[in-house]
PDB file of N, CA and C in Angstrom:
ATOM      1  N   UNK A   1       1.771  20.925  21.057  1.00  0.00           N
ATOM      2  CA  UNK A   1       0.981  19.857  21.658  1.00  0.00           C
ATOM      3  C   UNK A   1       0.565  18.867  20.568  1.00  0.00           C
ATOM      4  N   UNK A   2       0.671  17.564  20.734  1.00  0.00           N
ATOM      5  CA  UNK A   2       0.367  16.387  20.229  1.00  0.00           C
ATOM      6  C   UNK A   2      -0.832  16.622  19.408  1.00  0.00           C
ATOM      7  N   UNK A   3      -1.414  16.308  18.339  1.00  0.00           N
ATOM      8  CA  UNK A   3      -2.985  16.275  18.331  1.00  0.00           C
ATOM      9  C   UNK A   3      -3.732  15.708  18.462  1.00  0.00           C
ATOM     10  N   UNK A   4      -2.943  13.978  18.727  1.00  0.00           N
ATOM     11  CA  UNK A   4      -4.126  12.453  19.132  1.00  0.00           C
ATOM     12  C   UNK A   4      -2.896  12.956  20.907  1.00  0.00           C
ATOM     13  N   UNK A   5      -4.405  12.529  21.619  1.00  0.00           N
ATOM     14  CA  UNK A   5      -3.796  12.032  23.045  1.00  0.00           C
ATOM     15  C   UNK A   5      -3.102  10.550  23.164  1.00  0.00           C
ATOM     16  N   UNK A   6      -2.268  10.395  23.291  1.00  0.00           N
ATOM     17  CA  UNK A   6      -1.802   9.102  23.655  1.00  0.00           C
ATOM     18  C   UNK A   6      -2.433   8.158  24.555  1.00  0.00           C
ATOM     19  N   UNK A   7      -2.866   6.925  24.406  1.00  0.00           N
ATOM     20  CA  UNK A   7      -3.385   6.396  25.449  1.00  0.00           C
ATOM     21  C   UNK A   7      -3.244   4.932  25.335  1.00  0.00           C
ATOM     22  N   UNK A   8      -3.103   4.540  26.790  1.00  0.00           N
ATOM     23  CA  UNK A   8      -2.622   3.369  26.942  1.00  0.00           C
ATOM     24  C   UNK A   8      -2.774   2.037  25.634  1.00  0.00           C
ATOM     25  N   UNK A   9      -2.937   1.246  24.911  1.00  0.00           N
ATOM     26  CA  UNK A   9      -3.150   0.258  24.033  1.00  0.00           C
ATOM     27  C   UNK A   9      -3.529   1.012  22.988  1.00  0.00           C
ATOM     28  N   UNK A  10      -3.972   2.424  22.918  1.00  0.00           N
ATOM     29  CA  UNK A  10      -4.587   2.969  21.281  1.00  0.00           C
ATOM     30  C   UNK A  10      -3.517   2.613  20.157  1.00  0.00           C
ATOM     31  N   UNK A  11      -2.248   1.957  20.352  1.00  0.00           N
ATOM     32  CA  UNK A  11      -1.641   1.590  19.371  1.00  0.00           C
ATOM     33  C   UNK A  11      -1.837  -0.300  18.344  1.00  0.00           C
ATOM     34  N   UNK A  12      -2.522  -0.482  19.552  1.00  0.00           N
ATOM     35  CA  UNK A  12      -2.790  -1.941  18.961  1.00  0.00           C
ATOM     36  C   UNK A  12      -4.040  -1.995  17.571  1.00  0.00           C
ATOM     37  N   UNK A  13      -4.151  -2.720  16.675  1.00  0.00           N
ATOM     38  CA  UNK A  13      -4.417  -3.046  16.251  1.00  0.00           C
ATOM     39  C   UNK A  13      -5.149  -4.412  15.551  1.00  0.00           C
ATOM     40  N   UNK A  14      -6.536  -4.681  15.500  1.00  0.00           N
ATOM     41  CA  UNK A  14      -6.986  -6.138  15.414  1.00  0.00           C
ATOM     42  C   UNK A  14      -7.496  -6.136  13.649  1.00  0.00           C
ATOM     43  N   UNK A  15      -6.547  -6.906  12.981  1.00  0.00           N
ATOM     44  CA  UNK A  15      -7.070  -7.292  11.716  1.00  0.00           C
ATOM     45  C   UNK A  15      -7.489  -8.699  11.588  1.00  0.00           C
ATOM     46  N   UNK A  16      -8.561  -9.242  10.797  1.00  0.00           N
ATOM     47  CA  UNK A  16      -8.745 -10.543  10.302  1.00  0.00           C
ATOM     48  C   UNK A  16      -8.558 -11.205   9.337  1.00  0.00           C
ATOM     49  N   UNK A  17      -7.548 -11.912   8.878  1.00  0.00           N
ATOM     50  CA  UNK A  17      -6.728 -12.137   7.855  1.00  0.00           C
ATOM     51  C   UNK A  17      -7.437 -13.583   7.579  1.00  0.00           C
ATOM     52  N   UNK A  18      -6.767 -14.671   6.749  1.00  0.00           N
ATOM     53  CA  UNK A  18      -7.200 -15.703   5.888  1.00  0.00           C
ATOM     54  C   UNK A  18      -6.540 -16.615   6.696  1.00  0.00           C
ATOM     55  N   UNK A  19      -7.023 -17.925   7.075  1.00  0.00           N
ATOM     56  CA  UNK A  19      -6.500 -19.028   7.567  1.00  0.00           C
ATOM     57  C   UNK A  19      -4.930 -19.654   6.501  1.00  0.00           C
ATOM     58  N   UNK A  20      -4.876 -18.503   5.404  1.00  0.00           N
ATOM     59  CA  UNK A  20      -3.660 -19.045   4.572  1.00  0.00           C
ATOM     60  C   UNK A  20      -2.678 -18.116   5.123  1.00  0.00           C
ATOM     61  N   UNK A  21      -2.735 -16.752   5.125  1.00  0.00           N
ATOM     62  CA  UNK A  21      -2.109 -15.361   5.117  1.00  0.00           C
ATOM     63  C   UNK A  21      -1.520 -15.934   6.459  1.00  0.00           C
ATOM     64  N   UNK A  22      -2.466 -16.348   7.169  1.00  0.00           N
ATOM     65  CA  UNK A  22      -2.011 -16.415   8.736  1.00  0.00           C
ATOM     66  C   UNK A  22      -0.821 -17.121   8.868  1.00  0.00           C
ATOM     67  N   UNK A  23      -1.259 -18.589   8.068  1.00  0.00           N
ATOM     68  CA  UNK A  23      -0.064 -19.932   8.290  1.00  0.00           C
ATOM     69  C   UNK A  23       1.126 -19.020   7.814  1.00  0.00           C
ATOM     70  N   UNK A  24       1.331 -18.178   6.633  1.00  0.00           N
ATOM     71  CA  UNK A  24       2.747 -17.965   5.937  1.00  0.00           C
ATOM     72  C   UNK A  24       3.280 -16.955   7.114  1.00  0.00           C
ATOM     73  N   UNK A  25       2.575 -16.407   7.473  1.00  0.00           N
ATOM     74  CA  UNK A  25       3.060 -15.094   8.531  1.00  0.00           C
ATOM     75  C   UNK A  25       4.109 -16.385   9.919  1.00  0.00           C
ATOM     76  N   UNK A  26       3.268 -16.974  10.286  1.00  0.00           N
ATOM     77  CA  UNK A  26       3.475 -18.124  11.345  1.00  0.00           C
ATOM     78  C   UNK A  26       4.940 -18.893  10.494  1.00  0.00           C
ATOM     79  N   UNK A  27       5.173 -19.034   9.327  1.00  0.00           N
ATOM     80  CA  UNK A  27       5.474 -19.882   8.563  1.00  0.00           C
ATOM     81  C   UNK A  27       7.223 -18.768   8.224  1.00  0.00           C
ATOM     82  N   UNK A  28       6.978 -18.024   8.209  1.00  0.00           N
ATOM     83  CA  UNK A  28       7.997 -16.756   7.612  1.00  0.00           C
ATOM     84  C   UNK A  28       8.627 -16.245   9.460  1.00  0.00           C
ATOM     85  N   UNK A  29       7.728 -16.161  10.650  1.00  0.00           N
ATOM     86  CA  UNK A  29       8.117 -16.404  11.933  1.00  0.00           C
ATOM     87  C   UNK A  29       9.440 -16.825  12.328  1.00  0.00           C
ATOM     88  N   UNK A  30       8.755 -18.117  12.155  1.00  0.00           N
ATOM     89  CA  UNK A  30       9.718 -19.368  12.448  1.00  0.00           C
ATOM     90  C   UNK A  30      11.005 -19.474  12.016  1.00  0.00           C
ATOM     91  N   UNK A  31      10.622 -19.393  10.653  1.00  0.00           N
ATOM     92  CA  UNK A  31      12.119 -19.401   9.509  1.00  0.00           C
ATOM     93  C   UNK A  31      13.220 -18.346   9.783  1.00  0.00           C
ATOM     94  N   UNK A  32      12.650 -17.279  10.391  1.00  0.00           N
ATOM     95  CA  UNK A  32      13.697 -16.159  10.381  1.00  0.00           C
ATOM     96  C   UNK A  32      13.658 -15.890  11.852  1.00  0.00           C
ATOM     97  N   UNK A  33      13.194 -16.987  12.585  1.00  0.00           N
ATOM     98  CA  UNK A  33      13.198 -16.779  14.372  1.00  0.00           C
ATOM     99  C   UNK A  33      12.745 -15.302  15.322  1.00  0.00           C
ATOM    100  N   UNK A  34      11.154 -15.190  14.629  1.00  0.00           N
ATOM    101  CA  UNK A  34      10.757 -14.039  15.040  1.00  0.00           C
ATOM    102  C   UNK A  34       9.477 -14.180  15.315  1.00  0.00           C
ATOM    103  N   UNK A  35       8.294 -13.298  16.139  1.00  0.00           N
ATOM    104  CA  UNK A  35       7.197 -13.136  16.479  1.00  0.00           C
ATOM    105  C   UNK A  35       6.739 -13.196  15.185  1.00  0.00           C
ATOM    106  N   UNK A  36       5.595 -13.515  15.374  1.00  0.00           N
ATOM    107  CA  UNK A  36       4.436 -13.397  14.142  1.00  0.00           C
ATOM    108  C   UNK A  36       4.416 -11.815  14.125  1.00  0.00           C
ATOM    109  N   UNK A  37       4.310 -11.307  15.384  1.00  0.00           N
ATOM    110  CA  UNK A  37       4.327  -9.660  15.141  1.00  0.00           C
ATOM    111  C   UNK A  37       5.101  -8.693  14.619  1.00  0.00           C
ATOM    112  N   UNK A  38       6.508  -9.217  15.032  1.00  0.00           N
ATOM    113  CA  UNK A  38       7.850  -8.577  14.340  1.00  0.00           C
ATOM    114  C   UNK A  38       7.840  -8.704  12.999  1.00  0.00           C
ATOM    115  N   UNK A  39       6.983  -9.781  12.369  1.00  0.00           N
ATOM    116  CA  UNK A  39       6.505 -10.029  10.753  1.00  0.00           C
ATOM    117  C   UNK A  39       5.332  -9.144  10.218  1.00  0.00           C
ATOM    118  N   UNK A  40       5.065  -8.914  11.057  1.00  0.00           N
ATOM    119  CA  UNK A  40       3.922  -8.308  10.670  1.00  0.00           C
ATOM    120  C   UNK A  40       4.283  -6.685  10.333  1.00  0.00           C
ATOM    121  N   UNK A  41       4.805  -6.240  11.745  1.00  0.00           N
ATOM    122  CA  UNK A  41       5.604  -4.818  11.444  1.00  0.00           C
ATOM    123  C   UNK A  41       6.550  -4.760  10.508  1.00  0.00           C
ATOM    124  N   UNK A  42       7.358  -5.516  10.001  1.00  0.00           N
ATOM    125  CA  UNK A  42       8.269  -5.403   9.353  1.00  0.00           C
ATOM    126  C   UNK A  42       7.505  -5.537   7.742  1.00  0.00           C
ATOM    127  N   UNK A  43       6.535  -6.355   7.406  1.00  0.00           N
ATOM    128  CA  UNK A  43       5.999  -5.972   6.031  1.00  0.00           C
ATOM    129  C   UNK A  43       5.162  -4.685   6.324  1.00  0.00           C
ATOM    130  N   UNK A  44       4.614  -4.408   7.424  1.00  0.00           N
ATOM    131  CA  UNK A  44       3.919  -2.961   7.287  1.00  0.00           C
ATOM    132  C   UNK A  44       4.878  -2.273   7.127  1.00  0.00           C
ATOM    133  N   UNK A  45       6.057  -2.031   7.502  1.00  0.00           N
ATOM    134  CA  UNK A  45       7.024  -1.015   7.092  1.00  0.00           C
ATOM    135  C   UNK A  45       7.460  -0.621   5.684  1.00  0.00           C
ATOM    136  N   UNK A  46       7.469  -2.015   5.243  1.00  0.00           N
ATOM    137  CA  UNK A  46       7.998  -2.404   3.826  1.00  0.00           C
ATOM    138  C   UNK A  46       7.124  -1.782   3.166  1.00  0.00           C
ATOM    139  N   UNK A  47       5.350  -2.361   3.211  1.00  0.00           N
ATOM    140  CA  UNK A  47       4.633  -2.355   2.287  1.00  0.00           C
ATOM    141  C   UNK A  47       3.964  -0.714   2.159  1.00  0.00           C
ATOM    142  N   UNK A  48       4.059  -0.119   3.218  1.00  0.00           N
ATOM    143  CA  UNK A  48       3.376   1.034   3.171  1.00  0.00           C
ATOM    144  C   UNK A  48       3.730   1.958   2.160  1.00  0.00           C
ATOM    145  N   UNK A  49       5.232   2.286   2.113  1.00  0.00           N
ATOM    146  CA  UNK A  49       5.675   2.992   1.474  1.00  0.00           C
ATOM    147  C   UNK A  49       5.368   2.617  -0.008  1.00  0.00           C
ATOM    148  N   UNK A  50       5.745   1.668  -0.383  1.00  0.00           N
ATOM    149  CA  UNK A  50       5.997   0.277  -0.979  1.00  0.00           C
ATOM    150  C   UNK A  50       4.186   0.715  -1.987  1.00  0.00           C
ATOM    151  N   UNK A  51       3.116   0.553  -1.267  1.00  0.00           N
ATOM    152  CA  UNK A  51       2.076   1.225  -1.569  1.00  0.00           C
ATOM    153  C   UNK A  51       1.434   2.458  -1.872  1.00  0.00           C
ATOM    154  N   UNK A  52       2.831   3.362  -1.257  1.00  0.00           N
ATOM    155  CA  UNK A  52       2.077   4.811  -1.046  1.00  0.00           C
ATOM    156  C   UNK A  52       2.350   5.225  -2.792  1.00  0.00           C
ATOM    157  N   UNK A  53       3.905   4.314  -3.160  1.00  0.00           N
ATOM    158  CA  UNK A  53       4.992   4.784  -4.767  1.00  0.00           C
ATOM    159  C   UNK A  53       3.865   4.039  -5.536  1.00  0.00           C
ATOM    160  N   UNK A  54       3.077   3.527  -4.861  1.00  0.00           N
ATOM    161  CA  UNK A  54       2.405   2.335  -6.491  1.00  0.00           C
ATOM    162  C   UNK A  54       1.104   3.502  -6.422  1.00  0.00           C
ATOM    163  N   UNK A  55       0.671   4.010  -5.654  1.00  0.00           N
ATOM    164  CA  UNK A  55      -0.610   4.663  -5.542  1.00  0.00           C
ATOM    165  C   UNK A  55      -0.029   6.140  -6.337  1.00  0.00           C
ATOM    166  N   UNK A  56       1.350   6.654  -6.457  1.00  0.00           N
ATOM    167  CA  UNK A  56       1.378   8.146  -6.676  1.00  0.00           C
ATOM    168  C   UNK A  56       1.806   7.507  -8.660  1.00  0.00           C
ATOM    169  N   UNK A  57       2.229   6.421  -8.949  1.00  0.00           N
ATOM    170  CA  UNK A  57       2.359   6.056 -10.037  1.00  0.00           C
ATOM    171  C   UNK A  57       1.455   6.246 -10.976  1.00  0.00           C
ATOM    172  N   UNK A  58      -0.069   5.251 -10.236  1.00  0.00           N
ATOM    173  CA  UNK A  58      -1.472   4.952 -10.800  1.00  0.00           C
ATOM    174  C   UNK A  58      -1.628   6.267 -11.063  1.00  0.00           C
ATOM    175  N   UNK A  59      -1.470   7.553 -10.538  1.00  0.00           N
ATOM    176  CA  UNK A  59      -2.137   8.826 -10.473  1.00  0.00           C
ATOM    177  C   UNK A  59      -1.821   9.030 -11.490  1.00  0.00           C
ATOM    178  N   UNK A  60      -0.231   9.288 -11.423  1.00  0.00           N
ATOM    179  CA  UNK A  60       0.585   9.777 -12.494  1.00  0.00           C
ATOM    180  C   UNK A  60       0.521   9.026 -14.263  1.00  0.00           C
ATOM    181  N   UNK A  61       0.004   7.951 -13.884  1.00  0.00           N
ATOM    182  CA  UNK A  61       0.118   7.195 -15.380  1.00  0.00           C
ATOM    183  C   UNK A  61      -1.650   7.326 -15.824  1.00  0.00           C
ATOM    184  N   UNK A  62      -2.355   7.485 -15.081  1.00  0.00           N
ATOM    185  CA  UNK A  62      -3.912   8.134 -15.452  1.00  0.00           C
ATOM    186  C   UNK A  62      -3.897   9.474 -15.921  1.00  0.00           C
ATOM    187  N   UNK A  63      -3.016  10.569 -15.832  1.00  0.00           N
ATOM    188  CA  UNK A  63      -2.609  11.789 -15.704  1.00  0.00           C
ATOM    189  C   UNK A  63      -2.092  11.647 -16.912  1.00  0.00           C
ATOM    190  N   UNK A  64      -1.133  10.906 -17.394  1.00  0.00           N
ATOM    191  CA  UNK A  64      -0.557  10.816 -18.792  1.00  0.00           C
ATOM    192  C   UNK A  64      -1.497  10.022 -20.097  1.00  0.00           C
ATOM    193  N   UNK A  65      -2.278   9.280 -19.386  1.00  0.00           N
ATOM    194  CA  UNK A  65      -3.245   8.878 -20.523  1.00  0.00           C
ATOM    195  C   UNK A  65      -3.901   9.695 -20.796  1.00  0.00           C
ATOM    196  N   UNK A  66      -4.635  10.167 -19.879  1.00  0.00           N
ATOM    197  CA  UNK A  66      -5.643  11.227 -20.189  1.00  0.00           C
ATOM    198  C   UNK A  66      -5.427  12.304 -21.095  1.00  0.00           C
ATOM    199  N   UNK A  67      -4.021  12.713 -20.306  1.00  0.00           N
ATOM    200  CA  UNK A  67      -3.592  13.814 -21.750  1.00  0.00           C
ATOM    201  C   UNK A  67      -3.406  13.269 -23.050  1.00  0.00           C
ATOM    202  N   UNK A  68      -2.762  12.088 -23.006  1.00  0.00           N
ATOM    203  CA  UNK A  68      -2.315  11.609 -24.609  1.00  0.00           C
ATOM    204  C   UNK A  68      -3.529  11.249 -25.358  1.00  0.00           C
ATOM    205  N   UNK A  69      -4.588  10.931 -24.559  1.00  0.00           N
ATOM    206  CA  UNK A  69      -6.080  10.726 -25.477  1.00  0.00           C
ATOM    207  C   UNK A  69      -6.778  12.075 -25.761  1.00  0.00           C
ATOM    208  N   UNK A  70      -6.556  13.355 -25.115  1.00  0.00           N
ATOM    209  CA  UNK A  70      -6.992  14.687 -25.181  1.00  0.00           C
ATOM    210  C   UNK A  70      -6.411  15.459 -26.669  1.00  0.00           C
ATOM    211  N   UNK A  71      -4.806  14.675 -26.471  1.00  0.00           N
ATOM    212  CA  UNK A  71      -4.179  15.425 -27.592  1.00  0.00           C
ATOM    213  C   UNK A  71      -4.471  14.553 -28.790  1.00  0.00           C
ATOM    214  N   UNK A  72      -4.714  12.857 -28.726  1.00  0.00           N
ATOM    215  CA  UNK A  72      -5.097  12.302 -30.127  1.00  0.00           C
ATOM    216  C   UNK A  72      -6.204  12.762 -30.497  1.00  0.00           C
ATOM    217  N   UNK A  73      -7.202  13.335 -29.666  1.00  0.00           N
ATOM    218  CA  UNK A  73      -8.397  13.583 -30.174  1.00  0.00           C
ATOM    219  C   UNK A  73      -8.708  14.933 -31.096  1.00  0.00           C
ATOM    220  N   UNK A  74      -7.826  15.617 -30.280  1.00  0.00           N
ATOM    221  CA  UNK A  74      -7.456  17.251 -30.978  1.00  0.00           C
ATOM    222  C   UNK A  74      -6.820  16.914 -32.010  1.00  0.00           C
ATOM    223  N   UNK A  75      -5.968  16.040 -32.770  1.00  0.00           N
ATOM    224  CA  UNK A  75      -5.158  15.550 -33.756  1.00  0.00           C
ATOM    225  C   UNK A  75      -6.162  15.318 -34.887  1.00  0.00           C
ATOM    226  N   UNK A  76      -7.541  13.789 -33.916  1.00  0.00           N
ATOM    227  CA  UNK A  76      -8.071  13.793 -35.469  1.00  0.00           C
ATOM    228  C   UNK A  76      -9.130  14.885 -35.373  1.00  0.00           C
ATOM    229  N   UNK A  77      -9.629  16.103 -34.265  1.00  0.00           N
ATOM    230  CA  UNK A  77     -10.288  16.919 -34.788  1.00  0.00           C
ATOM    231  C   UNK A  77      -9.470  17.795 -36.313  1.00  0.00           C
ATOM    232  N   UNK A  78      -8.285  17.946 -36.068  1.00  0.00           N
ATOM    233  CA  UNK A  78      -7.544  18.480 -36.817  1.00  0.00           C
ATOM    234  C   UNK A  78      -7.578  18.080 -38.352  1.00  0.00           C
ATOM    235  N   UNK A  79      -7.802  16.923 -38.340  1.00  0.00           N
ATOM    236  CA  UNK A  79      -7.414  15.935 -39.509  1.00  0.00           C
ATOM    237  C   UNK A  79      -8.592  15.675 -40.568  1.00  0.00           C
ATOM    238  N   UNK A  80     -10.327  15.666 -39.407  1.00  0.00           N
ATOM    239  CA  UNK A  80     -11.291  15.911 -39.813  1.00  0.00           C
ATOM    240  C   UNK A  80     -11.604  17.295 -41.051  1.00  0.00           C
TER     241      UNK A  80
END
């Protein structure tokens, strides 16, 4: 069994974006002969993932500093 019930419109979504964001969305539409919405889904598709690799990066490159400042420090305890 499902664990969200499905229900009629629970898929819509209302964001409030920038009188600029808006025009390029409207602007990127047109040019490629599509809904403002089909633009919209199509960078959410893009960007999510797109966000999820930049978010597991940040982790990973905080994860490597941290150690490399753990081990310089043990270096100049060493050196002391």
């Amino acid at each position: 069994m499902d664990e969200f019930k499905k229900l009629r419109g629970d898929h819509c979504l209302s964001v409030f974006v920038s009188h600029e964001l808006k025009a390029r969305l409207i602007e990127l539409a047109k040019k490629y002969d599509r809904t403002t919405a089909d633009i919209v889904r199509a960078l959410m598709k893009i960007g999510i993932p797109m966000m999820e690799g930049i978010s597991e990066a940040e982790e990973m490159m905080t994860k490597e500093y941290l150690d490399l400042f753990r081990k310089m420090r043990q270096v100049r305890r060493l050196k002391d």
